[in-house]
Every structure is written in structure tokens, then in C-alpha cells.
Protein backbone atom coordinates (compact mmCIF):
# COMPACT_ATOMS: atom_id res chain seq x y z
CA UNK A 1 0.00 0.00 0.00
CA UNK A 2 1.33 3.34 -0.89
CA UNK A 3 1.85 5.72 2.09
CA UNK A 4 0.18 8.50 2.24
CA UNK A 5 1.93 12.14 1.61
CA UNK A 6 2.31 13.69 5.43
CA UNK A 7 0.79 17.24 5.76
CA UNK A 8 2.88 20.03 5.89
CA UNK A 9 3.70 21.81 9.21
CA UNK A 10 4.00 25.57 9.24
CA UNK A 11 5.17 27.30 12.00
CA UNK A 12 2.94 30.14 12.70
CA UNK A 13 4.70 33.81 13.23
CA UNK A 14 2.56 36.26 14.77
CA UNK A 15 0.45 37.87 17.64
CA UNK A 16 -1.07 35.15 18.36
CA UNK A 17 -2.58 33.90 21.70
CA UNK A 18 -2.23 37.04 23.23
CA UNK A 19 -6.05 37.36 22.87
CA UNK A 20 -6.31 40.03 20.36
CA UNK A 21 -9.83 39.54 18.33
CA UNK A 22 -8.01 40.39 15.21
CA UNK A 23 -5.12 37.80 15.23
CA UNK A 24 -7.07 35.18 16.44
CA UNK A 25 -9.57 35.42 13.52
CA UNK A 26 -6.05 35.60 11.06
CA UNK A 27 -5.22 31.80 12.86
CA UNK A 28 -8.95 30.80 11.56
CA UNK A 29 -8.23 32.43 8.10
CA UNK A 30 -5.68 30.57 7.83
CA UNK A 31 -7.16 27.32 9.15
CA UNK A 32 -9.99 27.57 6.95
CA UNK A 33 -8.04 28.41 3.99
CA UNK A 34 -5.50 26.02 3.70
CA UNK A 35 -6.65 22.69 6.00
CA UNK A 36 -4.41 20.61 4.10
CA UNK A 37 -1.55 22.02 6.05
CA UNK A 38 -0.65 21.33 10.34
CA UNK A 39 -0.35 24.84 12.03
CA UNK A 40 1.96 25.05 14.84
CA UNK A 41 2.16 28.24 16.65
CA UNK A 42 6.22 28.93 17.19
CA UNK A 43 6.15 31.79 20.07
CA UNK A 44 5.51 29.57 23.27
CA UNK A 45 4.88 32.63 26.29
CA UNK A 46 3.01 35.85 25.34
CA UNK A 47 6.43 37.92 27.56
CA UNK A 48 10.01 38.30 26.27
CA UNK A 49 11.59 36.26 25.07
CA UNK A 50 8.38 34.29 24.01
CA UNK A 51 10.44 31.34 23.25
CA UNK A 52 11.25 28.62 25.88
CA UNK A 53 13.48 26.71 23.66
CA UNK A 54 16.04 28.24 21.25
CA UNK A 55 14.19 29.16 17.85
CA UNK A 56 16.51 27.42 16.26
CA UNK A 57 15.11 24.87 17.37
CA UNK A 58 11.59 24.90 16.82
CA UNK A 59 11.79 25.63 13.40
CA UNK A 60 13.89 22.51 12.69
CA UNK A 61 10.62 21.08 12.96
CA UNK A 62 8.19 22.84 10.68
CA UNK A 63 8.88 22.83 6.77
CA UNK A 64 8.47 26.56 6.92
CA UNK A 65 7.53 29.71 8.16
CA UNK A 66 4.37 31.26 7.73
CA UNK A 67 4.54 34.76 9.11
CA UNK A 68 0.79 36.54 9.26
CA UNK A 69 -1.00 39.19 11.15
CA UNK A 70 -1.58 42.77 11.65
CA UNK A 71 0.42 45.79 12.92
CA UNK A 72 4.04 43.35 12.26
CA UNK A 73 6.55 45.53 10.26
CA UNK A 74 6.56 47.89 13.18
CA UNK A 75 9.37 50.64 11.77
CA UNK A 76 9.92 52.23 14.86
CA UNK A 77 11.10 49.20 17.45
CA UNK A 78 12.32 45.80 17.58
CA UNK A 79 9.86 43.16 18.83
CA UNK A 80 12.12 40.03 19.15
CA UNK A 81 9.09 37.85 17.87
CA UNK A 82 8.48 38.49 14.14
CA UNK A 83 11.30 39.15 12.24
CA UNK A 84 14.13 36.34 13.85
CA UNK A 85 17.48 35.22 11.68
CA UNK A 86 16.54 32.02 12.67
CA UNK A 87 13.37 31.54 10.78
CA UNK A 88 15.21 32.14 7.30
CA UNK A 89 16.81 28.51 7.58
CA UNK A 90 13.37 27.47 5.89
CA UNK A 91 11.11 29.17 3.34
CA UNK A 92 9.63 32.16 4.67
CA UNK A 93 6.14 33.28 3.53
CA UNK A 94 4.54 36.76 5.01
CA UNK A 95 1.09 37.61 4.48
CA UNK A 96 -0.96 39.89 5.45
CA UNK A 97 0.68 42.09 7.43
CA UNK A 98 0.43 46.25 7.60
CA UNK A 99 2.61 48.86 8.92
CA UNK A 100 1.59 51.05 11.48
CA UNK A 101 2.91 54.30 10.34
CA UNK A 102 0.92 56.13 12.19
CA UNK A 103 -1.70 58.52 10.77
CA UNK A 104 0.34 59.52 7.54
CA UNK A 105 3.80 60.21 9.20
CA UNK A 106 5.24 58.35 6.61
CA UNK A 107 8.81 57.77 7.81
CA UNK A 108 9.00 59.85 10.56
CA UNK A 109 9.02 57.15 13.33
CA UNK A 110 11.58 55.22 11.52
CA UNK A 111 14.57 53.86 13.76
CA UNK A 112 17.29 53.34 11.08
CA UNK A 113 18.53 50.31 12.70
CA UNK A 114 15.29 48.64 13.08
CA UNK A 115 14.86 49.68 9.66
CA UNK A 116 18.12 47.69 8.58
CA UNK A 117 17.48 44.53 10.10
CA UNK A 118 13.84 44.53 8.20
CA UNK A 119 15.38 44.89 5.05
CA UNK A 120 18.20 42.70 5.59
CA UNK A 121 15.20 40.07 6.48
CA UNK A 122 13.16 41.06 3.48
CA UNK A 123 15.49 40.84 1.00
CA UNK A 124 16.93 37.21 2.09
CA UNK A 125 16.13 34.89 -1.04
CA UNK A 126 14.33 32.59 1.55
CA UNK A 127 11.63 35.05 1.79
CA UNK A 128 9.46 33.83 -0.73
CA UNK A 129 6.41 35.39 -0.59
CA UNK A 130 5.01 39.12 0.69
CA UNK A 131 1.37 39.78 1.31
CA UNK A 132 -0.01 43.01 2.90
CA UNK A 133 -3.70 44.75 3.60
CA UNK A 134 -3.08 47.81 1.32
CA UNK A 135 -1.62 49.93 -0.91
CA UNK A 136 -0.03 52.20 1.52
CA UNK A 137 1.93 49.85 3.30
CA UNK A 138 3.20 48.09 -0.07
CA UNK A 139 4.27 51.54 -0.74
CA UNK A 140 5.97 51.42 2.15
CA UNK A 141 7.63 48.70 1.90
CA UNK A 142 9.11 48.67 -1.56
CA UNK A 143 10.50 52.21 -0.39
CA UNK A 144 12.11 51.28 2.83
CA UNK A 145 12.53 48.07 2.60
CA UNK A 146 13.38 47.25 -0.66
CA UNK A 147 11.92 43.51 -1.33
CA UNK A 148 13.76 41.38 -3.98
CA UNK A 149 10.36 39.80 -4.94
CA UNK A 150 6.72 41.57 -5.48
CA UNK A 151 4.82 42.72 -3.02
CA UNK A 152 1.02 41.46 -3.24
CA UNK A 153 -1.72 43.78 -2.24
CA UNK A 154 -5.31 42.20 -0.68
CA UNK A 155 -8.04 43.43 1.45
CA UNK A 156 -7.27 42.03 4.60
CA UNK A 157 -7.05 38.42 4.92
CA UNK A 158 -9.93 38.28 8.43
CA UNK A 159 -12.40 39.08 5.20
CA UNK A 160 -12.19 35.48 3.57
CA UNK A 161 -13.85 33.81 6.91
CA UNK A 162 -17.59 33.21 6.75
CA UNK A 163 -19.10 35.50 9.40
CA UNK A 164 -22.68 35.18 10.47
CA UNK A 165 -25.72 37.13 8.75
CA UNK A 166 -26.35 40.48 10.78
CA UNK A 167 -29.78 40.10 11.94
CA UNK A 168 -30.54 43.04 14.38
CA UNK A 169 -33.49 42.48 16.08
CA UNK A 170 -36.88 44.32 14.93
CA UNK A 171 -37.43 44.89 18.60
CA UNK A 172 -34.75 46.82 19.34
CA UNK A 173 -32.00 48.66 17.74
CA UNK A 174 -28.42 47.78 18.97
CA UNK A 175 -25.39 50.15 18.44
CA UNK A 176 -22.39 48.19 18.94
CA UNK A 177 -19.21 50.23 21.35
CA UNK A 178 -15.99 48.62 21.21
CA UNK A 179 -13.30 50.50 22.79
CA UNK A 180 -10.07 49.59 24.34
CA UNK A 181 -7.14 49.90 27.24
CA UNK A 182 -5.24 52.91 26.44
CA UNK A 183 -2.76 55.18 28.70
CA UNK A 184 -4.11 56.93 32.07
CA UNK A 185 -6.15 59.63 30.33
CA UNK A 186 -5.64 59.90 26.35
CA UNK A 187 -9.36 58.71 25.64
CA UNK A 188 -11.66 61.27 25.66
CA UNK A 189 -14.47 59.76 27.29
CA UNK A 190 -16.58 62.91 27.25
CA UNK A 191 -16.92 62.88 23.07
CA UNK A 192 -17.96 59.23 23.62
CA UNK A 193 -20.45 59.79 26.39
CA UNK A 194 -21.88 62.53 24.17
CA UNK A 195 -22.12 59.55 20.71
CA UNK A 196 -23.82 57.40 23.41
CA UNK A 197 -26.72 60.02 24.68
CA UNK A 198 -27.58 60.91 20.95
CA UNK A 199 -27.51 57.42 19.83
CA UNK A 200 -30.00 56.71 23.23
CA UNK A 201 -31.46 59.64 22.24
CA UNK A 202 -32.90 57.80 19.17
CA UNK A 203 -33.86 55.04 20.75
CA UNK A 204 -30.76 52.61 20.66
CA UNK A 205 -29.79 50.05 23.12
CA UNK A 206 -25.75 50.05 23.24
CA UNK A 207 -24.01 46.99 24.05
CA UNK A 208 -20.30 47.61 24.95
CA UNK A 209 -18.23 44.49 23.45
CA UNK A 210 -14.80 43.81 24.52
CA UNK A 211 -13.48 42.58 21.61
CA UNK A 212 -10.13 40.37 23.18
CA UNK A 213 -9.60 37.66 25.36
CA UNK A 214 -6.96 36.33 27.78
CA UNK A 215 -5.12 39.04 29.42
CA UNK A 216 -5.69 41.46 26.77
CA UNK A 217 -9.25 41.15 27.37
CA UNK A 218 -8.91 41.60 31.06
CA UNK A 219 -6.80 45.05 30.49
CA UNK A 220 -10.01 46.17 28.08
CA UNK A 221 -12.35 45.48 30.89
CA UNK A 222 -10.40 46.76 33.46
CA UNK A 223 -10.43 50.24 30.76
CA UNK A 224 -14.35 50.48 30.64
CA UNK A 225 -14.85 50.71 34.09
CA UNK A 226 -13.31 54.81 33.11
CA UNK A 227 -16.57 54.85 32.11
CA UNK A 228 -19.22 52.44 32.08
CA UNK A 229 -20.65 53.42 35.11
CA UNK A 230 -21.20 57.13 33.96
CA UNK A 231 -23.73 55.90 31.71
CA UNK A 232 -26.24 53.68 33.07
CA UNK A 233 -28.39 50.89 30.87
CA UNK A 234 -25.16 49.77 29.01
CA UNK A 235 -25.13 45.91 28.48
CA UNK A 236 -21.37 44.81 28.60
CA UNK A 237 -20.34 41.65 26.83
CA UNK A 238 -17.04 40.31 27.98
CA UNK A 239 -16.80 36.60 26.73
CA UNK A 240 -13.18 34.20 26.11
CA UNK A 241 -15.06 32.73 23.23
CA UNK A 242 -13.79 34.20 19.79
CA UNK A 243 -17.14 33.20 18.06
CA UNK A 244 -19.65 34.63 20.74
CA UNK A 245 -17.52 37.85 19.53
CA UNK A 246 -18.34 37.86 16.46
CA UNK A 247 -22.10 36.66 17.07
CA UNK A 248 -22.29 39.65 19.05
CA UNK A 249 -21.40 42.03 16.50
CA UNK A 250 -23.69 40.71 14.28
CA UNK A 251 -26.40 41.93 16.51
CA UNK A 252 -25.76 45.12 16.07
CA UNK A 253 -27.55 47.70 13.64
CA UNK A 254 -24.42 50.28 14.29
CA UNK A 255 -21.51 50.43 15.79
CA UNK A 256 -18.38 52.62 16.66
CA UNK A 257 -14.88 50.89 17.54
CA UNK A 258 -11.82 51.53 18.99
CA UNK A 259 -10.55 48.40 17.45
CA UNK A 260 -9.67 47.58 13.68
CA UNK A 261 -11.15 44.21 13.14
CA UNK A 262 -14.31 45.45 15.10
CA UNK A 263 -14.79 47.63 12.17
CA UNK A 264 -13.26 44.96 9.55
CA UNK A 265 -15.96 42.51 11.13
CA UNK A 266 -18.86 44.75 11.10
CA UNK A 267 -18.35 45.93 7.77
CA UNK A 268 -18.45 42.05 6.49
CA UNK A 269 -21.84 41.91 7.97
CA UNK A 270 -23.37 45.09 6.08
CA UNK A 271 -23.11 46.76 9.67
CA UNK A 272 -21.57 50.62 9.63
CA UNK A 273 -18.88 51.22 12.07
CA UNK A 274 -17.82 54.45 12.71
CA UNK A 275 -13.92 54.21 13.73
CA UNK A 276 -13.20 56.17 17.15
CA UNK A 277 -9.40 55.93 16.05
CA UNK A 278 -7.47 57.37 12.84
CA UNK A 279 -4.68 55.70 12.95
CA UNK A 280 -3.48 54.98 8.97
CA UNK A 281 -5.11 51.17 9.07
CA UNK A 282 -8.60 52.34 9.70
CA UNK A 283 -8.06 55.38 7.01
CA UNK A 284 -6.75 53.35 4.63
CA UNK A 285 -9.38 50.92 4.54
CA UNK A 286 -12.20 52.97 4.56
CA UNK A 287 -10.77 54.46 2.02
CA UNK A 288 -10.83 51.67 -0.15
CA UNK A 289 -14.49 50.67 0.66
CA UNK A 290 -15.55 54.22 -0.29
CA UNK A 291 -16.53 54.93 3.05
CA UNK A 292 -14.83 58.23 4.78
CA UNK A 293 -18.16 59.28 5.99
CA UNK A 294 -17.36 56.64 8.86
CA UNK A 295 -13.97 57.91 10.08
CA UNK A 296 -14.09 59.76 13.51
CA UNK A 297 -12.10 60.03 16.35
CA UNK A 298 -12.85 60.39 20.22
CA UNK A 299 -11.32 63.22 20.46
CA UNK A 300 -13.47 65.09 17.52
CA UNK A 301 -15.82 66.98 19.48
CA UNK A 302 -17.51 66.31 16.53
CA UNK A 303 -17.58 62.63 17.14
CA UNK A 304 -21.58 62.48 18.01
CA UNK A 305 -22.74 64.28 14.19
CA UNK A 306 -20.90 61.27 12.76
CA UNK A 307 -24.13 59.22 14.15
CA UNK A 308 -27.46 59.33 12.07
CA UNK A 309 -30.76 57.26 12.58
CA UNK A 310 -29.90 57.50 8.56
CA UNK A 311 -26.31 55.90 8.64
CA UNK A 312 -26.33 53.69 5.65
CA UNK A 313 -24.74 49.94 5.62
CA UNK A 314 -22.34 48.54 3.74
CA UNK A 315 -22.79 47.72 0.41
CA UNK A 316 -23.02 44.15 -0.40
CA UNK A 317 -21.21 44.24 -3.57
CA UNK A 318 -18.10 46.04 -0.84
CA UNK A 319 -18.54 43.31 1.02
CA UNK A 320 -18.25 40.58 -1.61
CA UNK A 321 -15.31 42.29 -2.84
CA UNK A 322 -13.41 42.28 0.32
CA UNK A 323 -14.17 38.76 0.73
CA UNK A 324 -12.86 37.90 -3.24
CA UNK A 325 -9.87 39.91 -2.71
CA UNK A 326 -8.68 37.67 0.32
CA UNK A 327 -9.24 34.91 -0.90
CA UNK A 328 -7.60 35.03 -3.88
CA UNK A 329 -4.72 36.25 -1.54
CA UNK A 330 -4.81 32.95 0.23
CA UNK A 331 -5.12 30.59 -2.32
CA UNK A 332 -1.90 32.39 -4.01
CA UNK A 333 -0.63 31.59 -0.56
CA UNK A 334 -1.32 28.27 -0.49
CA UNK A 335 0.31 27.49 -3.97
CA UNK A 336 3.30 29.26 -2.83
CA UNK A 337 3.67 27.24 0.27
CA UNK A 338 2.86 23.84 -2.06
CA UNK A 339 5.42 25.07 -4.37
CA UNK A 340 8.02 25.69 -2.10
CA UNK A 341 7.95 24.80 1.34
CA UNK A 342 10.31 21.50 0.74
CA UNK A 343 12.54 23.52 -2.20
CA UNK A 344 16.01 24.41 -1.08
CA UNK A 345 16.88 26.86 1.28
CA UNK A 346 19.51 29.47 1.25
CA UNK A 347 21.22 29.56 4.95
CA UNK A 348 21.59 32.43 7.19
């Protein structure tokens, strides 16, 4: 009898199990997209130096390196997770990622020898594949970085999972709130508390959603109490399940988030999400939907006229075009990885 071929293991490089809502839906993308390969997770603590046994180790054991996420090619420090020497002993495949330049300074934040050590990583011919969430940070990248192969452009890869049919209730109209743990006194709770009466005003419910789990989730709930209690008849929903997350969102008629793939997510289900943070990944991708009538900040005084009883949703055709766009992404992924995961390797 002829053995059968063994899957694939790919060592997973990211933010992952740190309980951010985002990355934890990029682990299902990935999952979904590509079952035919074993996922191992590489990183085994969520503190430095997030690996209990040399690296070198660990990826001895996976036929490559699959490195995936948000906010990863971070220009202005080191992490010690993402980027390691070590993982270019096998193919290296990065997809997905953005770079958090922060609200247009486009190279301003750049530390030139964190900067050096991402191009030296880029540009190693075991790097085999580069995916990111938009056009800015491809920009980016080919400028500062200076890839030897293309860099691929897709809406972000969380928009190829199969998310649950909004269906607000006829009963009651929902406006989603996500915010999130920031430092002792940046958020402007005052802009938000002022959203929150008009929306009551027209006869919403709000239910807050902390949109993280694990310890992230705990700082985020640990945040609200700031201000939860200054506005009475909030429901809060603080859950460590990933999909009750998402099936709360998709309860919602509107919402307004602190978080990115709160907004990503919403905007998959048709809901409108009015961003409560600028920072260049929420411009960017509203943006590209067409959408700039949802991008606010909380600390617009000017945040509350962003809400209308008339707020339109998001256009199906939008939202079938996110969805095409990442999956196409991940299937060029996938034949990438089938291609070369067990080709030679160029060592470090």
C-alpha cells in the first residue's frame, strides 16, 4: 500500500494567543483556507523572550515559516518575535501584514537600525512570498525596505472567513461600542459619552463588546470601568469565546470601535462602524471601501454628528469584494507554500 503524503507543518509567526480579536480570527483564516496544512504556533509565552526553547530549534521542525498578522513591520522598534534570523533557515512566507505608520507620518518614526534589520530580512532569497492589507503599506515597503520579490496587495485576509448574517433584532436597535485599554487619560471619554446620549437619544440600546480575550481582554475590561458606570443601561459583553464575539457584533444595527477588526468585522456583515481611532489602518481601509463618511475620532468633538438614525450599511457588492480579494490572496498563498515549502533553502 502506498503511504500517504504527510501534511505540511508551518510554523505560525505572529500575535497570536495574546487574545487580540483580530489575530485570532487571522489563525482561523488561515485554518480555513488552507486545511491541508498542520499549524503550529512557534512563540511559546506571550512575555520576552516568548520562546522557551532556542528558535533554532523549533523551526527545525516545521517545513516553513508562515509569518501573518496585523500591525508586524513595526518601523519604529524591535519586537524580538516576528522578524528572527533564525526563521530564514526554511522558506519564509509573510502575508498579510500592515505597517503602522501612524496617521500619515510616513517615515518619521523610523529607527534606522530597526529599519536595517527589516530589510536585511526582506530581501533574504528565503523570503518567498510578501502579502499586505493595502496599498499604503506596499508603498511602504518597496521604499524602505526594498523587497527582492513583489509585493502582493489584498483586502485584509480576516475578510475570507464566513461571518454570520447580521440580523438586528426588529425589537430593538443595537449600536455596537468597542473601545479599548489605552494610557491613564488619552481617551476622551466625554466625546464618547456625548455619541452614546444621541444614539439613546434615538432610541438605541448600546451593548459595549470587549473585543479580546486572555489578558488582553482583562486590560479592556479593566479600561471600561473609566466609564461604564457614567452611563447607566449599558449591556457589557465580555466573553473568552472568539465566536460569541463575532455573534455579538452581528447583533448590532451600528456600531463605533476603537478596534480595527471590530470595524473589519462589522463591515463584512453590512453593519456601519464608525472608527473612534485614525490611525493609517482604519483610514486606509475605509478608504478603499468608499466609506470616509465613517472615520471619527474620540477626540473630535464632533464625534456624536458622525451618528445618524440614517447611517447607511455597507454595500453588499463592498462586502463581496473584500471577501474575493482575500481569498484570492490565500489561495496564491497556499500554492506558494505547495510550491516551495520542501525547495532548497539558502542559509543564514
Amino acid at each position: 500500500m502506498k503511504a500517504q503524503n504527510k501534511k505540511k507543518t508551518v510554523g505560525l509567526v505572529g500575535y497570536y494567543n495574546f487574545g487580540n480579536y483580530g489575530d485570532e480570527l487571522f489563525v482561523k483564516a488561515f485554518q480555513k483556507a488552507m486545511p491541508e496544512f498542520n499549524f503550529q504556533i512557534l512563540h511559546d509565552i506571550c512575555d520576552r523572550p516568548y520562546f522557551t526553547t532556542p528558535k533554532a530549534e523549533k523551526v527545525k521542525n516545521v517545513d516553513c515559516i508562515l509569518i501573518g498578522g496585523g500591525d508586524l513591520l513595526i518601523p519604529s522598534y524591535w519586537t524580538d518575535l516576528y522578524f528572527e534570523d533564525e526563521f530564514l533557515e526554511k522558506p519564509v512566507y509573510i502575508a498579510g501584514v500592515g505597517v503602522p505608520t501612524w496617521a500619515g507620518n510616513y517615515g518619521s518614526n523610523n529607527d534606522p537600525k530597526v529599519i536595517e534589520r527589516l530589510r536585511k530580512f526582506m530581501r533574504h532569497p528565503n523570503v518567498r512570498f510578501i502579502s499586505v492589507r493595502d496599498v499604503e503599506s506596499k508603498e511602504w515597503i518597496e521604499k524602505f525596505l526594498q523587497p527582492r520579490i513583489k509585493v502582493h496587495v489584498s483586502a485584509d485576509l480576516v475578510c475570507s472567513l464566513d461571518f454570520p448574517k447580521a440580523n438586528p433584532s426588529n425589537s430593538e436597535k443595537i449600536f455596537g461600542l468597542i473601545t479599548r485599554k489605552q494610557g491613564k487619560g488619552e481617551i476622551n471619554y466625554q466625546n464618547i459619552r456625548k455619541l452614546c446620549g444621541k444614539v439613546i437619544g434615538e432610541g438605541y440600546k448600546i451593548k459595549q463588546i470587549i473585543l479580546a480575550t486572555g489578558e488582553i481582554g482583562k486590560e479592556d475590561y479593566e479600561e471600561i470601568h473609566n466609564f461604564q458606570f457614567q452611563l447607566p443601561g449599558i449591556e457589557l459583553v465580555y466573553t473568552e469565546e472568539i465566536d460569541r464575539i463575532t455573534e455579538e457584533i452581528s447583533t448590532c444595527h451600528v456600531m463605533a470601535s476603537m478596534k480595527f477588526h471590530g470595524c473589519v468585522v462589522a463591515s463584512m456583515m453590512g453593519i456601519p462602524a464608525i472608527t473612534l481611532i485614525t490611525t493609517d489602518k482604519f483610514v486606509n481601509f475605509y478608504k478603499a471601501i468608499n466609506r470616509e463618511d465613517l472615520i471619527s475620532h474620540h477626540r473630535r468633538d464632533t464625534l456624536a454628528d458622525q451618528f445618524s438614525p440614517d447611517i447607511q450599511p455597507i454595500d453588499p457588492a463592498t462586502v463581496a469584494s473584500l471577501k474575493a480579494s482575500s481569498l484570492k490572496m490565500l489561495n496564491e498563498l497556499k500554492d506558494a507554500i505547495n510550491q516551495g515549502a520542501l525547495s532548497s533553502t539558502v542559509s543564514v
